[in-house]
Protein backbone atom coordinates (compact mmCIF):
# COMPACT_ATOMS: atom_id res chain seq x y z
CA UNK A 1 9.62 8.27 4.29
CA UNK A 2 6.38 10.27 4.13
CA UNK A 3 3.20 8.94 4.36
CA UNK A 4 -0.32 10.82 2.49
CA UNK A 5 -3.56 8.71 4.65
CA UNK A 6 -6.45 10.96 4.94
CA UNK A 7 -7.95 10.36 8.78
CA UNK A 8 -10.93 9.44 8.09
CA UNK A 9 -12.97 8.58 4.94
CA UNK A 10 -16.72 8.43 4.52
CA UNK A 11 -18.51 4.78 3.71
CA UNK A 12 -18.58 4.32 0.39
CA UNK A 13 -16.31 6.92 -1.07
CA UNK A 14 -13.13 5.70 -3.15
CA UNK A 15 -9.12 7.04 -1.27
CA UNK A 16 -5.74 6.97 -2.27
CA UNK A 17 -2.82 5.89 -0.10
CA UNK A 18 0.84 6.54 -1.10
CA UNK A 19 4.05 5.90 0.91
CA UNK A 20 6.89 7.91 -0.49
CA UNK A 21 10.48 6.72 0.07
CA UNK A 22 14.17 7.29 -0.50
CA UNK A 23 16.13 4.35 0.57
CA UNK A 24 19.01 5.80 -1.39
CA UNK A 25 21.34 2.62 -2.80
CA UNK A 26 19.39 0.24 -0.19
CA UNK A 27 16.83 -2.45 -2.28
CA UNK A 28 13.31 -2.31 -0.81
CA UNK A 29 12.21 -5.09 1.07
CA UNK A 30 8.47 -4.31 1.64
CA UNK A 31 5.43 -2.01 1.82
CA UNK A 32 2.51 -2.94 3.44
CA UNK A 33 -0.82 -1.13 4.79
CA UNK A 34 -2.86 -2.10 7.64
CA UNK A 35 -6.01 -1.01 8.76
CA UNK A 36 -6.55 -1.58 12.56
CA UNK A 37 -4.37 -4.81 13.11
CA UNK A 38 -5.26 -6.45 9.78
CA UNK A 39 -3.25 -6.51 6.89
CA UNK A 40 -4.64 -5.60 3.64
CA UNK A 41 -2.13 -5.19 1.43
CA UNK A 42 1.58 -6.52 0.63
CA UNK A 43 4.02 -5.37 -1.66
CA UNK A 44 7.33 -7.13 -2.01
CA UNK A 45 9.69 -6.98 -5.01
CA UNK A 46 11.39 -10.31 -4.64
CA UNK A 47 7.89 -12.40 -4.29
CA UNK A 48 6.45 -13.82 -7.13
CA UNK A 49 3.73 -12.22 -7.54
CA UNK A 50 5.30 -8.89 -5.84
CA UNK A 51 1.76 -7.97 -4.79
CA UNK A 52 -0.66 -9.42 -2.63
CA UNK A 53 -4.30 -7.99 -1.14
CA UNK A 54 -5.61 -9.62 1.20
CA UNK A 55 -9.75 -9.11 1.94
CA UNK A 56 -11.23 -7.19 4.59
CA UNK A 57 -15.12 -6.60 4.50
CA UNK A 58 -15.76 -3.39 3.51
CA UNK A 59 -12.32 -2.61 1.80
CA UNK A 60 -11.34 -2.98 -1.67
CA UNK A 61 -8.18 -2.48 -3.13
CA UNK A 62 -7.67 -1.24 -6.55
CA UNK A 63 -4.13 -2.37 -7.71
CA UNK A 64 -4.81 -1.13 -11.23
CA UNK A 65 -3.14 2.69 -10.81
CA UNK A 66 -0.14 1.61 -8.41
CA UNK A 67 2.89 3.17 -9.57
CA UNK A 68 5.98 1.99 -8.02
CA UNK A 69 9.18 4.05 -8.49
CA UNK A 70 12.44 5.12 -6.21
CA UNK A 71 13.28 8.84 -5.70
C-alpha cells in the first residue's frame, strides 16, 4: 500500500488524496480517510451505496474524480 497526503495544506486551497493498493487475488473490504479522529470518508464495495462522506466543518469532499481500480 502507498499512501500520497501532502502534510499540510493551506485554508482554502483544493488537495488530492490517493491510497494505492495491490491486494493481489484478495477482494477489498474498505478505504477510509480520517482527519484527526474523525472520519470523513468511507469507501466499501459491498455497501449499497459503496461510498459514503461524512461532514466535517471546513472539509469538503469531492467524489466526482474518484477513480477506483486494482493494480
Amino acid at each position: 500500500m502507498r499512501l500520497n497526503v501532502p502534510r499540510a495544506v493551506r485554508v482554502g486551497h483544493s488537495v488530492t488524496l490517493e491510497c494505492d493498493y495491490d491486494l493481489e487475488t484478495a477482494p477489498l473490504y474498505s478505504v477510509k480517510w480520517y482527519r484527526g479522529p474523525d472520519e470523513f470518508y468511507r469507501y466499501v464495495p459491498k455497501e449499497e451505496p459503496p461510498t459514503r462522506v461524512f461532514p466535517l466543518p471546513g472539509l469538503h469532499v469531492d467524489v466526482s474524480p474518484l477513480i477506483y481500480t486494482d493494480l
